[in-house]
PDB file of N, CA and C in Angstrom:
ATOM      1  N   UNK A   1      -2.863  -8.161 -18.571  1.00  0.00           N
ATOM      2  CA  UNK A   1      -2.725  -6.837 -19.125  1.00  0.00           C
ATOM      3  C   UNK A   1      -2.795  -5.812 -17.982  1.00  0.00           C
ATOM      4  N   UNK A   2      -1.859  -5.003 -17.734  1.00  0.00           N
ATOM      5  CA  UNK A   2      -1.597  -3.816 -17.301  1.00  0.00           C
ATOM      6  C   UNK A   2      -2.641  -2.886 -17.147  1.00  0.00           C
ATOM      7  N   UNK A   3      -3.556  -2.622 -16.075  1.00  0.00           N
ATOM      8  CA  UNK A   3      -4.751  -1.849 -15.935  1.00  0.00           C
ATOM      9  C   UNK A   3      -3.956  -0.047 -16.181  1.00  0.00           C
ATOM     10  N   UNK A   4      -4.718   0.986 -17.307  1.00  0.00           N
ATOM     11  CA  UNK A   4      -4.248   2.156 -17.073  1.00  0.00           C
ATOM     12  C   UNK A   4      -4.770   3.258 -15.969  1.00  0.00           C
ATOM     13  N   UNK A   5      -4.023   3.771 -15.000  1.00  0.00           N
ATOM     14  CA  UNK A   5      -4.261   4.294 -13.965  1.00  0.00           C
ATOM     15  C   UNK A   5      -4.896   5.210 -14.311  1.00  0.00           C
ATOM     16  N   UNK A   6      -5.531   6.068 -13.297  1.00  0.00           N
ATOM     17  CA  UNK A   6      -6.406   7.418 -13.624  1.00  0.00           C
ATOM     18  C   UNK A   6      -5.375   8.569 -13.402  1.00  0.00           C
ATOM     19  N   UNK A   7      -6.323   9.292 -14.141  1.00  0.00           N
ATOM     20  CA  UNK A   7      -4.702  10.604 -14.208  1.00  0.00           C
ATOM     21  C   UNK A   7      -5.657  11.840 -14.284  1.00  0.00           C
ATOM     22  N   UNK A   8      -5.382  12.801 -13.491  1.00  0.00           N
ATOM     23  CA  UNK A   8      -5.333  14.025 -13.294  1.00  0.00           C
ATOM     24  C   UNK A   8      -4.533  15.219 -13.565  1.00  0.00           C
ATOM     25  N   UNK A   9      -4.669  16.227 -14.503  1.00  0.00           N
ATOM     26  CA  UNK A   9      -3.530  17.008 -13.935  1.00  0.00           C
ATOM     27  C   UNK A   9      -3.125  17.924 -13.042  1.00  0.00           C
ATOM     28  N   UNK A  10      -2.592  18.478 -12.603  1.00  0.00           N
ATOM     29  CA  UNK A  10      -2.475  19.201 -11.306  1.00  0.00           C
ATOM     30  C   UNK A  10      -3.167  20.555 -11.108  1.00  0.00           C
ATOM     31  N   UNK A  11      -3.729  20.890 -12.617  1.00  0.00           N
ATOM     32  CA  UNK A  11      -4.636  22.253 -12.216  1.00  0.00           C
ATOM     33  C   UNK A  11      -6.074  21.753 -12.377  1.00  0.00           C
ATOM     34  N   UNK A  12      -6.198  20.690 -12.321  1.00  0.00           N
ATOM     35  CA  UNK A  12      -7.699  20.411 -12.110  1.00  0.00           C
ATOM     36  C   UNK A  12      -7.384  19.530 -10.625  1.00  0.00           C
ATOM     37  N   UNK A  13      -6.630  19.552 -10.011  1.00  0.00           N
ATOM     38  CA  UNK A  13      -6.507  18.977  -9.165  1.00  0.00           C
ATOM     39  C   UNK A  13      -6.682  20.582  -8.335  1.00  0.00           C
ATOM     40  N   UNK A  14      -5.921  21.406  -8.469  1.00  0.00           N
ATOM     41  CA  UNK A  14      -6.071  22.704  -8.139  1.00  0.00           C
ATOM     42  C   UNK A  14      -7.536  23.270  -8.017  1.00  0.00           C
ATOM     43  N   UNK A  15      -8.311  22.951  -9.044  1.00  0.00           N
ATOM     44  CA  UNK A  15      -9.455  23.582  -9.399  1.00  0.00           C
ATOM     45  C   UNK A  15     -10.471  23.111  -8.729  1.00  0.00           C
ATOM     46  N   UNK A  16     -10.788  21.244  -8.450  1.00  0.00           N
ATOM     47  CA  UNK A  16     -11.603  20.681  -8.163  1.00  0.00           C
ATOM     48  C   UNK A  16     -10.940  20.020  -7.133  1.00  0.00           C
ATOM     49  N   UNK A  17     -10.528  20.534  -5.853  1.00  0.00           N
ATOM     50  CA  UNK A  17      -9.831  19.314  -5.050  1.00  0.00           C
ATOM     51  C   UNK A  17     -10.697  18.468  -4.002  1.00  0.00           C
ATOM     52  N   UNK A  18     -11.772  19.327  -3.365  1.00  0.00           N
ATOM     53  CA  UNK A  18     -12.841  17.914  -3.079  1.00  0.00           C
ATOM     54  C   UNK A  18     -13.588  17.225  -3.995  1.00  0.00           C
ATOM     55  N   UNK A  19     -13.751  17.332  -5.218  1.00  0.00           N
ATOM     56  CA  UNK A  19     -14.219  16.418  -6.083  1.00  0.00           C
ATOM     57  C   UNK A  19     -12.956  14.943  -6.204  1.00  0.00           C
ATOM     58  N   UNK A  20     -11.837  15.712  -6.435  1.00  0.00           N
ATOM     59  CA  UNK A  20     -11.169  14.706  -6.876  1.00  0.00           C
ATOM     60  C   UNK A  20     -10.666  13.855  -5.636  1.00  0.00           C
ATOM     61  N   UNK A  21     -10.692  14.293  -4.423  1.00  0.00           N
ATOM     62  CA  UNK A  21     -10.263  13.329  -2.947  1.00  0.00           C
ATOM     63  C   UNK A  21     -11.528  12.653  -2.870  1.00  0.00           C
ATOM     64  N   UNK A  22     -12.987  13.288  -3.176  1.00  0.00           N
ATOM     65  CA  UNK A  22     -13.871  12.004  -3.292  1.00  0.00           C
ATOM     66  C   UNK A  22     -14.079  10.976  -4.226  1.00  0.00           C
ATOM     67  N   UNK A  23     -13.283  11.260  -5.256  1.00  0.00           N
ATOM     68  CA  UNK A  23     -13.693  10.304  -6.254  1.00  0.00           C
ATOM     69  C   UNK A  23     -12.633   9.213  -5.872  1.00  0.00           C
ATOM     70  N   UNK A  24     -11.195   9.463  -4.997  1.00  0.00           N
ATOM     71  CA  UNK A  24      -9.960   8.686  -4.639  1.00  0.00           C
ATOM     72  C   UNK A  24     -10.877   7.622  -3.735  1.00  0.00           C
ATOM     73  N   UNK A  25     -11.290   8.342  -3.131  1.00  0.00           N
ATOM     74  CA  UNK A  25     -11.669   7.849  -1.840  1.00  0.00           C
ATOM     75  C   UNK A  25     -12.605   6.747  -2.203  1.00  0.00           C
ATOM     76  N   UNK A  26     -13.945   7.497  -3.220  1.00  0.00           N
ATOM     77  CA  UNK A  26     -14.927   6.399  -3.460  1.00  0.00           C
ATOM     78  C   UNK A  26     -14.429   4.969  -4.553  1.00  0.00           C
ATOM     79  N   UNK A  27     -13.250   5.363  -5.441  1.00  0.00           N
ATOM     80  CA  UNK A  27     -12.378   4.640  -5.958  1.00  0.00           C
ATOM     81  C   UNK A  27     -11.419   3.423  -5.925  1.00  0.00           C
ATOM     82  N   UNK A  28     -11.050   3.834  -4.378  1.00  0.00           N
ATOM     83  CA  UNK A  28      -9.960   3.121  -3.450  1.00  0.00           C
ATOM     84  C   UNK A  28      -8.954   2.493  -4.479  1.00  0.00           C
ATOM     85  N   UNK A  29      -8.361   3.626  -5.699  1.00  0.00           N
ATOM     86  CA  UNK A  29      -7.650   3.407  -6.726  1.00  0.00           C
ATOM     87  C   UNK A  29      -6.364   4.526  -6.635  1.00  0.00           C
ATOM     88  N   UNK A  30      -5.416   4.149  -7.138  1.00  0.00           N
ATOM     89  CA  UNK A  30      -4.470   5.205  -6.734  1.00  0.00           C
ATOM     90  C   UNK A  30      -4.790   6.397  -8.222  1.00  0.00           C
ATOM     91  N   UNK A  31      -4.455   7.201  -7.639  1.00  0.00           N
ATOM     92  CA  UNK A  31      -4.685   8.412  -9.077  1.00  0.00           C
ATOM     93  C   UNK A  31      -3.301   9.155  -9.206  1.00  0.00           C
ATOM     94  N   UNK A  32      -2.912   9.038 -10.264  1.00  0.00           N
ATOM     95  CA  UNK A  32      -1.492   9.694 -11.104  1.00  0.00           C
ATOM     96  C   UNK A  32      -2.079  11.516 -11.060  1.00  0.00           C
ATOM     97  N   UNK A  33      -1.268  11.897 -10.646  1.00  0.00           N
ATOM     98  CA  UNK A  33      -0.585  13.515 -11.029  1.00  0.00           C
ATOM     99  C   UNK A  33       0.488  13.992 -11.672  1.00  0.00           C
ATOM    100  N   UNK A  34      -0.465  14.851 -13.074  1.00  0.00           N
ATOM    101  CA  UNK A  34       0.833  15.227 -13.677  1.00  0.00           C
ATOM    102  C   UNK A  34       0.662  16.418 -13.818  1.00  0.00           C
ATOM    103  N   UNK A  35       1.889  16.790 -14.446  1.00  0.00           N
ATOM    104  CA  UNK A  35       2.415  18.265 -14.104  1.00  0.00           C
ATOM    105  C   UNK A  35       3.468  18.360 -15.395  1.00  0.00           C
ATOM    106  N   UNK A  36       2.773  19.575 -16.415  1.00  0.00           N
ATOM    107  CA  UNK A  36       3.530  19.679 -17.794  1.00  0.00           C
ATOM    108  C   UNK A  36       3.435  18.366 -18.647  1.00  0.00           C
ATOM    109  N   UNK A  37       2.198  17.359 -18.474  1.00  0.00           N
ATOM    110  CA  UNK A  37       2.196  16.005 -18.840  1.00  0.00           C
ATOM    111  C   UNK A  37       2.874  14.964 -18.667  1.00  0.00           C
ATOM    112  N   UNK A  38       3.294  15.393 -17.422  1.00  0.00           N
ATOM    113  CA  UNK A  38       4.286  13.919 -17.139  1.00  0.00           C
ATOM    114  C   UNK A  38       3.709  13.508 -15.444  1.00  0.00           C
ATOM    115  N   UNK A  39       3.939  12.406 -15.429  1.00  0.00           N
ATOM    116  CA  UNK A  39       3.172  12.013 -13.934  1.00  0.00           C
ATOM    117  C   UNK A  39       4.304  12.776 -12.734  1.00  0.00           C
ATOM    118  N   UNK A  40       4.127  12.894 -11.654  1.00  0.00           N
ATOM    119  CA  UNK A  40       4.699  13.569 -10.828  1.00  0.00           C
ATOM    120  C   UNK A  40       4.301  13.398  -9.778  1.00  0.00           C
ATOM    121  N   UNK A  41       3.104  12.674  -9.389  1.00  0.00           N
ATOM    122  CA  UNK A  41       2.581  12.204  -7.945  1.00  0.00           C
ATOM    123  C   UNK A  41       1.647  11.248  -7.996  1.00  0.00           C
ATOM    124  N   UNK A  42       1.451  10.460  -6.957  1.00  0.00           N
ATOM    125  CA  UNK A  42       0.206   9.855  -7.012  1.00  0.00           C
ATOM    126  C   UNK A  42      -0.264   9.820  -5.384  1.00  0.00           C
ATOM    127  N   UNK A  43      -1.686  10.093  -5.898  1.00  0.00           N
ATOM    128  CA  UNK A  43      -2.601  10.039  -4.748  1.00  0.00           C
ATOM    129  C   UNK A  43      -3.928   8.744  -4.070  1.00  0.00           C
ATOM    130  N   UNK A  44      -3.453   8.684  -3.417  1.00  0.00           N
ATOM    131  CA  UNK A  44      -4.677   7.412  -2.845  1.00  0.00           C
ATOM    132  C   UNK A  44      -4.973   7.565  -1.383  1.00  0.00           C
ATOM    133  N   UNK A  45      -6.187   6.844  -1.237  1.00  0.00           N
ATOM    134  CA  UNK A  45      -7.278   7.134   0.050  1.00  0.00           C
ATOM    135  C   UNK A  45      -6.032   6.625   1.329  1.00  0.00           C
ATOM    136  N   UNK A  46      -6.367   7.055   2.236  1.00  0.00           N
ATOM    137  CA  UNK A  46      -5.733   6.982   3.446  1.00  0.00           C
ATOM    138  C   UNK A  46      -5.958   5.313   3.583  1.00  0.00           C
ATOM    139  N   UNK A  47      -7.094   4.289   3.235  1.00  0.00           N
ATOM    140  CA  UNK A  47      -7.454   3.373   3.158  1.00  0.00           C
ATOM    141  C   UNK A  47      -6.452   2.287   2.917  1.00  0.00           C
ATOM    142  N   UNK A  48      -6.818   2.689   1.328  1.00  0.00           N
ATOM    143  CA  UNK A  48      -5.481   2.366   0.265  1.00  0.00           C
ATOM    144  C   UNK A  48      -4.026   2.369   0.643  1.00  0.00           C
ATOM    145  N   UNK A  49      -3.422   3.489   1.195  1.00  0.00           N
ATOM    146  CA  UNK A  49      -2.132   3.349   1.451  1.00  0.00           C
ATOM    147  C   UNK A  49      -2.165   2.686   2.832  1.00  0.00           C
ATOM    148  N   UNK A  50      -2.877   2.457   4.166  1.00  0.00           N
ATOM    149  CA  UNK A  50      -2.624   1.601   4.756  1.00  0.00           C
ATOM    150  C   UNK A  50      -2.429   0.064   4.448  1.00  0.00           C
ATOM    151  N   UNK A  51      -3.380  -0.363   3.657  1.00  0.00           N
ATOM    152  CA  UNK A  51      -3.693  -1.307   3.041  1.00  0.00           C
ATOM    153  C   UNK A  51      -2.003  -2.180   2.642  1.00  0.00           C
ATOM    154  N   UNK A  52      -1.746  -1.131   1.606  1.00  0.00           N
ATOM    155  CA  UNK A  52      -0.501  -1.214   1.003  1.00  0.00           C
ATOM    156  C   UNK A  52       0.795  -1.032   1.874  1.00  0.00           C
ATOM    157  N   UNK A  53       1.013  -0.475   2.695  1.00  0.00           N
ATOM    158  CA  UNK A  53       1.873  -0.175   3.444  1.00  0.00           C
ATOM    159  C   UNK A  53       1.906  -1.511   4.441  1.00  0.00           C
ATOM    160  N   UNK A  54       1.021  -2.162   5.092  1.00  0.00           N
ATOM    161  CA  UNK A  54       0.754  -3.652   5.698  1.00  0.00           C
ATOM    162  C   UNK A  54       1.001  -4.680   4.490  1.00  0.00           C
ATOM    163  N   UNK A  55       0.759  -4.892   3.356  1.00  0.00           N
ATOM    164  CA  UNK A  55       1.226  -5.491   2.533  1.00  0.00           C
ATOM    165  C   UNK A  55       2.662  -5.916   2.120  1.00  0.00           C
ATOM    166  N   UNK A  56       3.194  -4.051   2.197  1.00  0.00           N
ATOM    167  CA  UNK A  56       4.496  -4.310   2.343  1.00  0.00           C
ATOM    168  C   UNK A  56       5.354  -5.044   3.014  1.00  0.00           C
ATOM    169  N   UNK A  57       5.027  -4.579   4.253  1.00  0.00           N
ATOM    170  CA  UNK A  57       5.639  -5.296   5.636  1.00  0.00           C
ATOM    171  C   UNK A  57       5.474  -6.396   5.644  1.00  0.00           C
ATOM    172  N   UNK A  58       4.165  -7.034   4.893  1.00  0.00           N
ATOM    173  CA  UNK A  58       4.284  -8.563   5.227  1.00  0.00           C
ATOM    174  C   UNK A  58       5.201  -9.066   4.075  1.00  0.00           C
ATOM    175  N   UNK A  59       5.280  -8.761   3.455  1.00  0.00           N
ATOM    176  CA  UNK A  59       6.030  -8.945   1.693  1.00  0.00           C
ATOM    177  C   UNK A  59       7.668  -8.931   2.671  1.00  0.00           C
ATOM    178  N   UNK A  60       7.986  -7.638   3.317  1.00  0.00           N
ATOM    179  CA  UNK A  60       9.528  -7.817   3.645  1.00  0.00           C
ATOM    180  C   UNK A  60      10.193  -9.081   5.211  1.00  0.00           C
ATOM    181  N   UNK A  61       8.537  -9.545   5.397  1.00  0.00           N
ATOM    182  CA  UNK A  61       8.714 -10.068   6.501  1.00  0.00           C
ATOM    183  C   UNK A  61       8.798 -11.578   6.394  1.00  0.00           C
ATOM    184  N   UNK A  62       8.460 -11.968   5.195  1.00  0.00           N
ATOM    185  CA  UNK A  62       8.139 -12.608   4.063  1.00  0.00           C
ATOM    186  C   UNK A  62      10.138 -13.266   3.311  1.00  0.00           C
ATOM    187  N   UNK A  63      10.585 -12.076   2.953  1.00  0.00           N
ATOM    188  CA  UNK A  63      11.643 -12.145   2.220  1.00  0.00           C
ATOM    189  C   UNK A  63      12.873 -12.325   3.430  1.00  0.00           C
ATOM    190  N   UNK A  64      12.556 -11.730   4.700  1.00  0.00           N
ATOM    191  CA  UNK A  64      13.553 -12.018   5.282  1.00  0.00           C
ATOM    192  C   UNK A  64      13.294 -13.390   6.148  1.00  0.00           C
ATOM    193  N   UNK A  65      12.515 -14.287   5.893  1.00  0.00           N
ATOM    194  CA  UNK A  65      12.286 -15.334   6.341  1.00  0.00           C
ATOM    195  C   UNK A  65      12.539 -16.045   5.523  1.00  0.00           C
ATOM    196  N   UNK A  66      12.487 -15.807   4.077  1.00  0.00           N
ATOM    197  CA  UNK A  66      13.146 -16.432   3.141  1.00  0.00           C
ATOM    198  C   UNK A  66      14.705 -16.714   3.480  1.00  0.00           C
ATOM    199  N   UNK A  67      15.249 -15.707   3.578  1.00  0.00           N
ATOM    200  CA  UNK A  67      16.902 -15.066   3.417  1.00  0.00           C
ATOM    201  C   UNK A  67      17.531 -15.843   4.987  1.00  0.00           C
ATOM    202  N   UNK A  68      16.354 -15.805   5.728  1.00  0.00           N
ATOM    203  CA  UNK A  68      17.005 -16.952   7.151  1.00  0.00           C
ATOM    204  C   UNK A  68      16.665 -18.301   7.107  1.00  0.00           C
ATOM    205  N   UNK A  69      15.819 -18.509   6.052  1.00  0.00           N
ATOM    206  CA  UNK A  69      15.639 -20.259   6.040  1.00  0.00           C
ATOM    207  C   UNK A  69      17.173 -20.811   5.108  1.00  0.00           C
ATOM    208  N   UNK A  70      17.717 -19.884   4.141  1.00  0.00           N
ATOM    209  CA  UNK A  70      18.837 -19.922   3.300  1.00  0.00           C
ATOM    210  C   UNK A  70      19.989 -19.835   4.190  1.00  0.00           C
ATOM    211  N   UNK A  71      19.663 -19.110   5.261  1.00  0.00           N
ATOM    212  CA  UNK A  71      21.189 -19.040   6.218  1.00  0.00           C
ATOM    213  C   UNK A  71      21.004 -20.337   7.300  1.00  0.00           C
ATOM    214  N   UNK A  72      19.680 -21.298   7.177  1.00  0.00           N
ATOM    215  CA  UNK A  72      19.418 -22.231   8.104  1.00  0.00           C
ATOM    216  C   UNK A  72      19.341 -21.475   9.547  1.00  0.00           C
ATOM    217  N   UNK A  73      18.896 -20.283   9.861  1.00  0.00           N
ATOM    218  CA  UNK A  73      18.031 -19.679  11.208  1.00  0.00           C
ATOM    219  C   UNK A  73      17.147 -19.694  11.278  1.00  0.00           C
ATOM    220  N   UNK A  74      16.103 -20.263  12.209  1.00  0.00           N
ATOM    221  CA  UNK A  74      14.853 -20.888  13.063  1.00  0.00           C
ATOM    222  C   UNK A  74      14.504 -20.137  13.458  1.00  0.00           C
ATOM    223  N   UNK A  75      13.337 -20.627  14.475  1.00  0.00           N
ATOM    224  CA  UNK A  75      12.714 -20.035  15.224  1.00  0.00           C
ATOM    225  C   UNK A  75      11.591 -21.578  15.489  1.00  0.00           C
ATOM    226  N   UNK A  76      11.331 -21.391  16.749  1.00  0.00           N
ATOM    227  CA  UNK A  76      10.410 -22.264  17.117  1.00  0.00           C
ATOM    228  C   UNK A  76       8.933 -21.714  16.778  1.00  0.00           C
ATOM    229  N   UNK A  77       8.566 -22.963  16.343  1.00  0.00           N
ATOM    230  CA  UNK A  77       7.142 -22.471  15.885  1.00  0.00           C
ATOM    231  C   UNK A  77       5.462 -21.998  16.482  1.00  0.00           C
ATOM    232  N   UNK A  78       5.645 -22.431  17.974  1.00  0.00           N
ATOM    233  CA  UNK A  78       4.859 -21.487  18.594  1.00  0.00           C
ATOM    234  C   UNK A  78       5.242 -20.032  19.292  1.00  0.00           C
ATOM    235  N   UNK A  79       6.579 -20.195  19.048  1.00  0.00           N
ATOM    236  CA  UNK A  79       7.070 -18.589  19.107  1.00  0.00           C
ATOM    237  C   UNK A  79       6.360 -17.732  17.917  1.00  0.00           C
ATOM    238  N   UNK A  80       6.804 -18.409  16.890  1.00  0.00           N
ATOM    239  CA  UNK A  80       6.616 -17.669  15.200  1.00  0.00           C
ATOM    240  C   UNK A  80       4.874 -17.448  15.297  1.00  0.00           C
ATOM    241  N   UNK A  81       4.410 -18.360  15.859  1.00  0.00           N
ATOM    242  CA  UNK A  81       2.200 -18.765  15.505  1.00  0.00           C
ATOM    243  C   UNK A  81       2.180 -16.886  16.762  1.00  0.00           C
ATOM    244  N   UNK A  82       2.770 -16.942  17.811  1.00  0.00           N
ATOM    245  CA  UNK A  82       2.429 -16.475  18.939  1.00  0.00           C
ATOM    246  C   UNK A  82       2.627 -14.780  18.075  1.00  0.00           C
ATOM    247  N   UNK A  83       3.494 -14.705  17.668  1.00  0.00           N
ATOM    248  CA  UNK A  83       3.971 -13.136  16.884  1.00  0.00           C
ATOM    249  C   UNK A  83       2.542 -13.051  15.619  1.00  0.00           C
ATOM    250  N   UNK A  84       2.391 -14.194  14.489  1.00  0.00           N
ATOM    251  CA  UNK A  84       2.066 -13.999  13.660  1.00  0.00           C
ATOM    252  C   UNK A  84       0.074 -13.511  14.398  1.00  0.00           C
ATOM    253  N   UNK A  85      -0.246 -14.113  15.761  1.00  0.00           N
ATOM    254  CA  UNK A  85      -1.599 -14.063  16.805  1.00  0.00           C
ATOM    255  C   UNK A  85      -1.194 -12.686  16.376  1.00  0.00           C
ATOM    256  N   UNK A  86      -0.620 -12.036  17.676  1.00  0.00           N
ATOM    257  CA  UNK A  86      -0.472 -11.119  17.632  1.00  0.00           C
ATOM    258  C   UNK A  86      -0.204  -9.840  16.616  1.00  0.00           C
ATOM    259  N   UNK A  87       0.320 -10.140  15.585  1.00  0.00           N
ATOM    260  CA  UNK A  87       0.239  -9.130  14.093  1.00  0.00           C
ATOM    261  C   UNK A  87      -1.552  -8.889  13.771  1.00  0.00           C
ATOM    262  N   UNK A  88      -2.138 -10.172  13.617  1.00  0.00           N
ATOM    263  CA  UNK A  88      -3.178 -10.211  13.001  1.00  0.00           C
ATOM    264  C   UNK A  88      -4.256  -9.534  13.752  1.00  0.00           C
ATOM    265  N   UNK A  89      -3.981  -9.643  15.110  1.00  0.00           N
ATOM    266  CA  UNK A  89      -4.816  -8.753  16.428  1.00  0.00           C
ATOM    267  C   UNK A  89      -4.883  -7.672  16.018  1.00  0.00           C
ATOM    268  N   UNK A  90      -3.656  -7.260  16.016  1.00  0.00           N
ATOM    269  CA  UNK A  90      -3.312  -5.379  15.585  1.00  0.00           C
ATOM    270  C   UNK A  90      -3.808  -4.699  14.395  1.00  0.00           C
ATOM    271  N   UNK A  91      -4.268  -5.799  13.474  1.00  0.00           N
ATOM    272  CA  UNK A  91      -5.175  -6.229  12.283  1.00  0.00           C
ATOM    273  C   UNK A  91      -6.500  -5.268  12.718  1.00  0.00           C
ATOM    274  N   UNK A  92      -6.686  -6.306  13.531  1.00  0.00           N
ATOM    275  CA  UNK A  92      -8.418  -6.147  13.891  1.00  0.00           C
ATOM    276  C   UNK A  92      -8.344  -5.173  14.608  1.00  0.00           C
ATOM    277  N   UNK A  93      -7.969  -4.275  15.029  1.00  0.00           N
ATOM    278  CA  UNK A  93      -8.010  -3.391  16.153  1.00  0.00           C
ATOM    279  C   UNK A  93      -8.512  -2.408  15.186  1.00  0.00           C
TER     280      UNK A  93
END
């Protein structure tokens, strides 16, 4: 089941805006903005969207390794271990 997001609308977002960046923050949940009752933005901790944004990348890095095992293009595999070292470094940094 589909968790329902938190929602704000944009004049209490107006009204209370360090309340509501701490509650994002202490949340680490994305929060819907709406505007005339319809969603229109969403906001999440600087945390959160890194988080997600590295997710991504591994997700498209992911699909195009898919899309070259289908075209039969390689890569040697302590080349591939030596990149994937190095991603995970940049991790920890």
């Amino acid at each position: 089941m589909a968790k329902i997001p938190a929602i704000v609308p944009v004049s209490d977002l107006r009204q209370d805006t360090a309340r509501v960046l701490k509650d994002v923050k202490k949340s680490k949940k994305p929060l819907v903005i709406t505007q005339r009752g319809r969603a229109t933005a969403v906001l999440m901790s600087l945390d959160s969207y890194e988080r997600s944004e590295a997710e991504r990348e591994l997700l498209l890095l992911l699909a195009r390794g898919e899309k070259e095992i289908g075209g039969e293009v390689g890569y040697p595999l302590d080349e591939v271990l030596a990149e994937a070292d190095a991603l995970l470094s940049e991790d920890r940094s």
